[in-house]
Protein backbone atom coordinates (compact mmCIF):
# COMPACT_ATOMS: atom_id res chain seq x y z
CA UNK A 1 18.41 -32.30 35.43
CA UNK A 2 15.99 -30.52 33.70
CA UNK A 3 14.46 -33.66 31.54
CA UNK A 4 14.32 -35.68 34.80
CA UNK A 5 11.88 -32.86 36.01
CA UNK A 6 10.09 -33.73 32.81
CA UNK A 7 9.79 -37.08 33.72
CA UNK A 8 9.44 -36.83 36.86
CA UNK A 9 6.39 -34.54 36.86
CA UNK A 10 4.84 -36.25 33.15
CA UNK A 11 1.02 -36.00 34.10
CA UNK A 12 0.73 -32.78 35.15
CA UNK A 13 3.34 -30.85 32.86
CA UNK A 14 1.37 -27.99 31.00
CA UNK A 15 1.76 -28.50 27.16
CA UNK A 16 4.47 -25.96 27.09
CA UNK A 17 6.90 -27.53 29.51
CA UNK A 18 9.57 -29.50 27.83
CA UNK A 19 12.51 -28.86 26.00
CA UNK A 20 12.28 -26.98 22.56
CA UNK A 21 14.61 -27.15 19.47
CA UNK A 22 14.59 -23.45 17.59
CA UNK A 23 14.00 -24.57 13.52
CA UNK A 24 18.11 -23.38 12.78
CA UNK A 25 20.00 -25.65 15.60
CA UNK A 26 21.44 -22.64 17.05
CA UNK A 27 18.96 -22.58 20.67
CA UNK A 28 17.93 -25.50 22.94
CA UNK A 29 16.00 -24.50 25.64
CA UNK A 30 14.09 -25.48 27.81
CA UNK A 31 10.18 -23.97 28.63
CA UNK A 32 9.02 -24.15 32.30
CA UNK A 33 5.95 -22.50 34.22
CA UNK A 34 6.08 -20.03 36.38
CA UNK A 35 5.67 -21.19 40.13
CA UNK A 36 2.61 -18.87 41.02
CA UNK A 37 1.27 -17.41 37.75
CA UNK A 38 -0.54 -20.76 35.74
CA UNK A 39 -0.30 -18.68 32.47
CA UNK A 40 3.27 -17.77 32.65
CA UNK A 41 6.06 -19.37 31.24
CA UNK A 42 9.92 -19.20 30.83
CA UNK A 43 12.15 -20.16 28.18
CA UNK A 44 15.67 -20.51 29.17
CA UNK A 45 18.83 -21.71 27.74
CA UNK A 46 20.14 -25.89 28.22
CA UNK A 47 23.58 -24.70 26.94
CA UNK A 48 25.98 -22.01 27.32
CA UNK A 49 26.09 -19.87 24.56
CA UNK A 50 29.04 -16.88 25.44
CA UNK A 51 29.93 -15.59 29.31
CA UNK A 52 27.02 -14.06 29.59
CA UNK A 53 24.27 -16.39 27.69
CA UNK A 54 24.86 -19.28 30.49
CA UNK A 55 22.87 -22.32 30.85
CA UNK A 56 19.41 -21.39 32.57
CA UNK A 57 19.28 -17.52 31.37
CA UNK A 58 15.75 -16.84 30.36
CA UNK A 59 15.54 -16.34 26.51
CA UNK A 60 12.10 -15.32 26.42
CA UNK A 61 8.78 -14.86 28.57
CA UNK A 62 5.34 -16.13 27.46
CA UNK A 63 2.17 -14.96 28.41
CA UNK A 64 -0.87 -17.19 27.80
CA UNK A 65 -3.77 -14.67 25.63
CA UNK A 66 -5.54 -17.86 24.30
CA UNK A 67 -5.09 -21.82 24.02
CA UNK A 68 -2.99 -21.14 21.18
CA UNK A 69 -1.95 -17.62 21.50
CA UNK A 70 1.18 -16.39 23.78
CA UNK A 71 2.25 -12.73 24.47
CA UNK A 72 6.05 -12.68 23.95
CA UNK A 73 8.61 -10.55 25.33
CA UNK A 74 11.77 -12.12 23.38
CA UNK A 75 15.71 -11.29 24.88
CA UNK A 76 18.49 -10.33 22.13
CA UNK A 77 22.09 -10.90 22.62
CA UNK A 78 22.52 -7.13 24.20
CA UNK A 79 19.91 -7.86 26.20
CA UNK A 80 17.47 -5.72 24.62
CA UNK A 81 13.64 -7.07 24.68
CA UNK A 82 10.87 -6.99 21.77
CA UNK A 83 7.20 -7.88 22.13
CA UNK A 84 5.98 -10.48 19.73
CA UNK A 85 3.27 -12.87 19.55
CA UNK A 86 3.60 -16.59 19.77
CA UNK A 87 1.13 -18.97 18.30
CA UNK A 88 1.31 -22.82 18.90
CA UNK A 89 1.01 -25.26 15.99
CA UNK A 90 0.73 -28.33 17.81
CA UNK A 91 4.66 -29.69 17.89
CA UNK A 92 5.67 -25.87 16.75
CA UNK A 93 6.21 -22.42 18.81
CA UNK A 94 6.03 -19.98 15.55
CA UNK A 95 7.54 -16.91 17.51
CA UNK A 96 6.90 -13.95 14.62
CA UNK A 97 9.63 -12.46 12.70
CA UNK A 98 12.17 -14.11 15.36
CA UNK A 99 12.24 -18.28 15.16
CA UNK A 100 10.20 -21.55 15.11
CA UNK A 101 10.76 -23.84 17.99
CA UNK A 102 10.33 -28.12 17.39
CA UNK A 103 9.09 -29.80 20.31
CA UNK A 104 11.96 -32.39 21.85
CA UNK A 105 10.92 -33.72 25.03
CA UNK A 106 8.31 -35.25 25.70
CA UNK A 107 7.16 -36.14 22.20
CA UNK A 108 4.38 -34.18 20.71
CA UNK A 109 1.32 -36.26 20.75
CA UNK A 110 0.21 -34.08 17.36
CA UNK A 111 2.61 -32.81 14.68
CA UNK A 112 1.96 -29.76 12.21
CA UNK A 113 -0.30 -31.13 8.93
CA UNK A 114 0.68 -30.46 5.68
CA UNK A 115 -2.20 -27.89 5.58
CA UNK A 116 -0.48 -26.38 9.04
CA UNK A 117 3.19 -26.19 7.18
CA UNK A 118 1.60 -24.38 4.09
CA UNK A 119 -0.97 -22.14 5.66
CA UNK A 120 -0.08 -21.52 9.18
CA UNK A 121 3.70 -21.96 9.90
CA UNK A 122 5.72 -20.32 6.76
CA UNK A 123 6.66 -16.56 7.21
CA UNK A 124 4.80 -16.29 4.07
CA UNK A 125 1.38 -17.03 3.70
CA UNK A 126 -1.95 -17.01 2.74
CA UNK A 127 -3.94 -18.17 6.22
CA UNK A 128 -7.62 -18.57 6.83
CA UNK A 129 -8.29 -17.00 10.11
CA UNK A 130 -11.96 -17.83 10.73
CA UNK A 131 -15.34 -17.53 8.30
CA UNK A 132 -15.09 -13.78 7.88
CA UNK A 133 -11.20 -12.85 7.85
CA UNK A 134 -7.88 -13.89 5.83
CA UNK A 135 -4.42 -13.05 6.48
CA UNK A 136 -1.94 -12.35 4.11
CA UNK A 137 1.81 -11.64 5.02
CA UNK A 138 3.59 -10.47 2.20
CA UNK A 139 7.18 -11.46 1.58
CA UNK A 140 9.89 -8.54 1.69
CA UNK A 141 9.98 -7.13 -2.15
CA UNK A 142 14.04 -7.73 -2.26
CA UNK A 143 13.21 -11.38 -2.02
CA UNK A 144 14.45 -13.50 -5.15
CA UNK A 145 11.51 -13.91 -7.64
CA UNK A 146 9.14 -12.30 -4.89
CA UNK A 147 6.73 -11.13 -7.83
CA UNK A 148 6.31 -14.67 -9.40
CA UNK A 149 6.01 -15.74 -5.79
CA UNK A 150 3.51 -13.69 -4.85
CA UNK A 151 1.64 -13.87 -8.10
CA UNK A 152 1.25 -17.30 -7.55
CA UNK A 153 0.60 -17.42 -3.56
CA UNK A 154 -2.65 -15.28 -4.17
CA UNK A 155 -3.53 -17.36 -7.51
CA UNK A 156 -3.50 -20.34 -5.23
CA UNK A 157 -5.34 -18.86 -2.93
CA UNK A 158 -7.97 -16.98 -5.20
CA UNK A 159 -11.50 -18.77 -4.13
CA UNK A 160 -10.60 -18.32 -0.35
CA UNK A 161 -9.61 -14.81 -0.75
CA UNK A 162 -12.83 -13.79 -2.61
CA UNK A 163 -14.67 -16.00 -0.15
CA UNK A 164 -13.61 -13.45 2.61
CA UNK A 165 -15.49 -10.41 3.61
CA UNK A 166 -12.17 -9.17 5.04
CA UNK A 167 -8.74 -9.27 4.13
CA UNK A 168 -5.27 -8.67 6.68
CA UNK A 169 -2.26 -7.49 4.28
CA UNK A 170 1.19 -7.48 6.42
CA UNK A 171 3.53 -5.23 5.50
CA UNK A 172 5.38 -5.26 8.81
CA UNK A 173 9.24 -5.09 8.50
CA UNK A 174 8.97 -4.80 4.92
CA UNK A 175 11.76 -3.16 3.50
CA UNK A 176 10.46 -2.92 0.30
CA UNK A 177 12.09 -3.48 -3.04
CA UNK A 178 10.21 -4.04 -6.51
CA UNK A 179 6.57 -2.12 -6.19
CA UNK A 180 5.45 -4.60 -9.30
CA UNK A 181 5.33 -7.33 -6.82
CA UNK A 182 2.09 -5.54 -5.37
CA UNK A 183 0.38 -5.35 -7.99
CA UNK A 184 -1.52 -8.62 -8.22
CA UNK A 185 -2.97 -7.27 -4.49
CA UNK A 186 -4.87 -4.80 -6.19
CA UNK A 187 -7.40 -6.70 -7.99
CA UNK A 188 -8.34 -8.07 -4.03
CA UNK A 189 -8.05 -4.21 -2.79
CA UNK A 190 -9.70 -1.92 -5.39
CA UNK A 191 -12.92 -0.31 -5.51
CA UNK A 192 -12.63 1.87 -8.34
CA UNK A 193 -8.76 3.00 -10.58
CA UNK A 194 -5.48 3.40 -8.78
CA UNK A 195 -2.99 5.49 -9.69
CA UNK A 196 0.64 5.01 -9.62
CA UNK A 197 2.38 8.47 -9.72
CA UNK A 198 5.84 8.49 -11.44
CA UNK A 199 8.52 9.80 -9.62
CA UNK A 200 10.87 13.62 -11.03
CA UNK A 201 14.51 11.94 -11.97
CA UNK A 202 17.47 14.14 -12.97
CA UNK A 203 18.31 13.82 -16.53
CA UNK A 204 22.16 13.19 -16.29
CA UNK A 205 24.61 11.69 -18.37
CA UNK A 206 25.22 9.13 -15.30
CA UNK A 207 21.87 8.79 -14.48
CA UNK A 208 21.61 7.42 -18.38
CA UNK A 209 24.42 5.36 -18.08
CA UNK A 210 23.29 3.74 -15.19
CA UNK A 211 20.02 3.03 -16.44
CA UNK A 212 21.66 1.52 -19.85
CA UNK A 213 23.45 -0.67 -18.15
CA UNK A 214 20.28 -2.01 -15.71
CA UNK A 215 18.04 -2.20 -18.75
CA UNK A 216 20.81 -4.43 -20.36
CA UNK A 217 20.97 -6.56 -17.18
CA UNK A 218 17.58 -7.87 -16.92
CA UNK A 219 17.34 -9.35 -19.96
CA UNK A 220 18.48 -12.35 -18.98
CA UNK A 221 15.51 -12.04 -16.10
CA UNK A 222 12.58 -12.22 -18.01
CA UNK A 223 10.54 -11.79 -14.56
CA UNK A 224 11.98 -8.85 -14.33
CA UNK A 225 12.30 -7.47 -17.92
CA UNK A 226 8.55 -7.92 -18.50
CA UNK A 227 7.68 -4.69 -15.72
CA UNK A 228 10.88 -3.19 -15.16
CA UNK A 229 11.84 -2.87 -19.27
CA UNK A 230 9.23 -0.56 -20.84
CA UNK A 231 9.94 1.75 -17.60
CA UNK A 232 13.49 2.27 -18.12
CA UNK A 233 13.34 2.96 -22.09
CA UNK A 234 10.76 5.20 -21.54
CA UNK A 235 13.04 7.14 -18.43
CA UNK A 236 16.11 6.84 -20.23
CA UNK A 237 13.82 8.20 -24.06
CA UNK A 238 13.36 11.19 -21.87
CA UNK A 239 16.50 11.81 -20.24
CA UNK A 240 18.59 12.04 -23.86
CA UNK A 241 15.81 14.70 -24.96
CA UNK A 242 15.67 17.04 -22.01
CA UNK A 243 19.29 16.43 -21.03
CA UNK A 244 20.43 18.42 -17.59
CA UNK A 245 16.63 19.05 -16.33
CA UNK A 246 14.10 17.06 -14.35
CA UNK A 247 11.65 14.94 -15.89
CA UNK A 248 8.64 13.18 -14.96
CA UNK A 249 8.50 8.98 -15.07
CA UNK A 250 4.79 8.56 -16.53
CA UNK A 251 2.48 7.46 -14.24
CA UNK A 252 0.42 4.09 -14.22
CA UNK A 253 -3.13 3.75 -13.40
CA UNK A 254 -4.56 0.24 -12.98
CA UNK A 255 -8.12 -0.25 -14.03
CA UNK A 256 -10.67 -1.22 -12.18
CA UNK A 257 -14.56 -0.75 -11.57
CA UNK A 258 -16.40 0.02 -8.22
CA UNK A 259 -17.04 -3.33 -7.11
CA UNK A 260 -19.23 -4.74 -4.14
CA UNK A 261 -17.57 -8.34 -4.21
CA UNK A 262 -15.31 -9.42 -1.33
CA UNK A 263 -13.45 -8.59 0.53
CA UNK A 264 -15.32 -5.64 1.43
CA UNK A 265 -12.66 -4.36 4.13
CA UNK A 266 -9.03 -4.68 3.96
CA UNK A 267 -6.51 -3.60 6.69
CA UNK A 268 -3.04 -3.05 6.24
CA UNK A 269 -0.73 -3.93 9.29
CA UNK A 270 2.52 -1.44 8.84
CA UNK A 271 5.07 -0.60 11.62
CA UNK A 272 8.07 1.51 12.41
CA UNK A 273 10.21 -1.12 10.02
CA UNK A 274 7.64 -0.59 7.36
CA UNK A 275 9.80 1.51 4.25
CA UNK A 276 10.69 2.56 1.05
CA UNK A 277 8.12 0.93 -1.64
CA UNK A 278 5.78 -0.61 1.12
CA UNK A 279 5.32 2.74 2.23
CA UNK A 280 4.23 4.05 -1.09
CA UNK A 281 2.11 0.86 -1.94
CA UNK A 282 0.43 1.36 1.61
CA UNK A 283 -0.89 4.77 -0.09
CA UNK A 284 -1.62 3.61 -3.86
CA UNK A 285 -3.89 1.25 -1.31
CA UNK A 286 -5.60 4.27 0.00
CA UNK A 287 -7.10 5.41 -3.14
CA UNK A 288 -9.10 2.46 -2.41
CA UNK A 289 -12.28 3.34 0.13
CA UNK A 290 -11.93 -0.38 1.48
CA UNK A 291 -8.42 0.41 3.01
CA UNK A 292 -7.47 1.23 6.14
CA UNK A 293 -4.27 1.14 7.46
CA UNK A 294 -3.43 0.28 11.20
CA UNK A 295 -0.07 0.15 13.14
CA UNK A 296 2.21 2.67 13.92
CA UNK A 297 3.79 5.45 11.94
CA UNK A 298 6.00 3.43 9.29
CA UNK A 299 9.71 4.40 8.92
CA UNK A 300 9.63 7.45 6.66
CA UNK A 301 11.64 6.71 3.99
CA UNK A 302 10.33 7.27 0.55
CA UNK A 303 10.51 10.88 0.07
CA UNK A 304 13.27 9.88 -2.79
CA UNK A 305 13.07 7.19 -5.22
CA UNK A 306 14.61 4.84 -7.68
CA UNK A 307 17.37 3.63 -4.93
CA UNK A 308 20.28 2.38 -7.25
CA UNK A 309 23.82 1.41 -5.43
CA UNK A 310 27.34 2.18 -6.58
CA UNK A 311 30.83 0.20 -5.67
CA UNK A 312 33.38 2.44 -3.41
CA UNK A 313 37.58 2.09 -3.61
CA UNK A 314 36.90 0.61 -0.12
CA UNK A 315 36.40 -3.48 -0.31
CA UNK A 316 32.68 -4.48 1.10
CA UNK A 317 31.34 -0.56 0.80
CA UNK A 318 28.22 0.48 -1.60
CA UNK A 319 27.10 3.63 -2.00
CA UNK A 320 22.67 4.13 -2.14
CA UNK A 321 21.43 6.84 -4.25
CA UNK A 322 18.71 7.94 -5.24
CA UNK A 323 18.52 8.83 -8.86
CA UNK A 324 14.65 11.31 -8.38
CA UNK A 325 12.20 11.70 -5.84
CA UNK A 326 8.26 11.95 -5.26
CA UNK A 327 6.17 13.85 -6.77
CA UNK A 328 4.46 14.95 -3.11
CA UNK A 329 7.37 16.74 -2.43
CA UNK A 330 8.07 19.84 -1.79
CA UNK A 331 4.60 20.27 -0.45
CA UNK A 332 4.01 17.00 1.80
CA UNK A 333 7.71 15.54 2.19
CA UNK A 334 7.30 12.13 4.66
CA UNK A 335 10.80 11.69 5.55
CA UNK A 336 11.29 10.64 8.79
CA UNK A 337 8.01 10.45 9.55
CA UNK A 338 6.44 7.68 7.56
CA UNK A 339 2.52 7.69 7.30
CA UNK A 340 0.26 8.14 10.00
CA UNK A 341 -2.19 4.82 10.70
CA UNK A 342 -6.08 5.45 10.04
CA UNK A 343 -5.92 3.01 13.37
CA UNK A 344 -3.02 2.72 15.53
CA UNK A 345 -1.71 -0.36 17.76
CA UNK A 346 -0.84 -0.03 21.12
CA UNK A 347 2.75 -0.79 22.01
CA UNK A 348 1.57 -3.15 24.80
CA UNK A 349 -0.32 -4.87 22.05
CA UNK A 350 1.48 -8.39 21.28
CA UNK A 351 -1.03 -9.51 19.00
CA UNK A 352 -1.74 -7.24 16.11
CA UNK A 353 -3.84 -9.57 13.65
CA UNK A 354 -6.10 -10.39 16.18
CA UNK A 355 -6.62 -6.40 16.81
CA UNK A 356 -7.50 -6.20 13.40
CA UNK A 357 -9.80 -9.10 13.51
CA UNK A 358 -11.64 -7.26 16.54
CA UNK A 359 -11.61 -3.69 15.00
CA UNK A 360 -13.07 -5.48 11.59
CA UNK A 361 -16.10 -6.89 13.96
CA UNK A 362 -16.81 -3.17 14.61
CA UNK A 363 -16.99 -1.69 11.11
CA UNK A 364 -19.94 -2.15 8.79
């Protein structure tokens, strides 16, 4: 019934109105306007999903911001709601952090470029937002070879980033992971050294066994041994000659001059889901005078460090622990609190880059 409303009304269907694919199979739906509002749209389900998912249940809710930019408030499976932003890619609704929709019905007059599938549509990206800005969204730092990835994203990428007067870094739901994989960032960030403080470890007998055995391991990962190896010798050097105390990792300060070359500002985007290592990378940033970070307090959860897991009796159950933790504390523990933006968001704000791109136009 639906697609003979599509063809039914053909010349006068808004762009949006039609049926949508989402880029995994698992949602058809279709996207209609709203009978009095031009700008508003609905996108309901074209198949039942459980007893309470029925055919015609409204997924999500669009609000137009721009020709190509849609304020999203997006429906879970409990029901629960989270605001996104939308962007159209000609034949593609890339709905952040949640899915990419494929036009169906009626066939896209325009499909995504290669340039559109490289720079616009991926998750991440390097993307040229107009003559003055660039985005960057940053992969999570768990990821499988993130650091070669990332190495080489920004590589690719160099001559537009240095082209830019300002740079966007998004660490949103970032869990962190591997803090070498920021470290090719830095050249685009600093304005004079940054210094990477090393983390107080307990110098156990476990703690050295442990470490043996992960120093062993990633051997056979040269993409890891090449950062990760002269880190653990030197912890594990340490822990056999000051056994039963608390040492020190040695810290590690990255060289570089004061520098007037682009990008003159950078922002980093962090938010509630923001943790662990991209929480402490969001303040090795700081030391940088072009930095400022926008958002929302991030999730608080890097008062203790070098996160190593252990197997339990139980099948399917791993035990985190920490093996040290910062060197801020006692005196400024962030646990539970995360950092404090220089700038925050508004929670009624759906489109965060382009906040940043506004704020930017402010700032000399």
């Amino acid at each position: 019934s639906f697609q003979a409303y599509l063809n039914a009304n053909l010349a006068k269907l808004a762009y949006l109105e039609g049926i949508w694919e989402s880029d995994d199979k698992a949602y058809r739906l279709g996207i209609v306007k709203d009978a009095a509002v031009a700008t508003k749209f609905y996108g309901f389900l074209l198949n039942k999903k459980d007893d309470k998912w029925v055919a015609g249940k409204t997924k999500f809710v669009l609000e137009q911001l721009s020709e190509t930019k849609l304020k999203t408030t997006y429906y879970y499976a409990d029901f629960t709601s989270e605001l996104t932003l939308t962007t159209v890619v000609k034949n593609l609704l890339v709905m952040e952090n949640i899915y990419k929709f494929n036009k169906v019905s009626p066939i896209p007059k325009e499909y995504a470029s290669q340039d559109d599938l490289i720079h616009r549509v991926p998750d991440y990206r390097v993307e040229k937002l107009d003559s003055l800005n660039t985005l960057v969204r940053l992969p999570p730092f768990t990821m499988s070879n993130v650091q070669l990835f990332v190495k080489e994203m920004l590589s690719q990428n160099n001559s537009l980033l240095r082209s830019s007067k300002n740079l966007i870094i998004d660490l949103r739901n970032n869990p962190g992971g591997d803090e070498a994989v920021f470290d090719p960032v830095f050249e685009y960030i600093a304005n004079g050294p940054i210094v990477r403080r090393g983390s107080k470890v307990r110098a156990s007998m476990e703690n050295q066994i442990l470490l043996n055995h992960e120093l062993k391991a990633i051997q056979d990962f040269p993409e890891f041994a090449q950062s990760l190896d002269p880190k653990l010798r030197d912890m594990i050097r340490k822990m056999q000659q000051n056994p039963g105390t608390i040492i020190t990792a040695e810290d590690k300060t990255f060289n570089f001059p004061k520098s007037s070359l682009n990008p003159q500002k950078v922002v980093i985007l962090v938010d509630k889901n923001t943790s662990s290592t991209a929480e402490s990378l969001s303040l090795e940033a700081k030391q940088s005078s072009k930095t400022i970070i926008m958002g929302t307090n991030t999730k608080g959860a890097f008062d203790y460090t070098e996160v190593r897991d252990w197997g339990l009796p139980c099948y399917a159950w791993r035990l985190a622990l920490p093996l040290g933790y910062s060197y801020r504390l006692p005196l400024t523990p962030l646990e539970g609190v995360g950092i404090k933006p220089d700038v925050r968001i508004p929670d009624t704000e759906a489109d965060w880059v382009g906040f940043a791109v506004k704020y930017l136009s402010t700032v000399k």
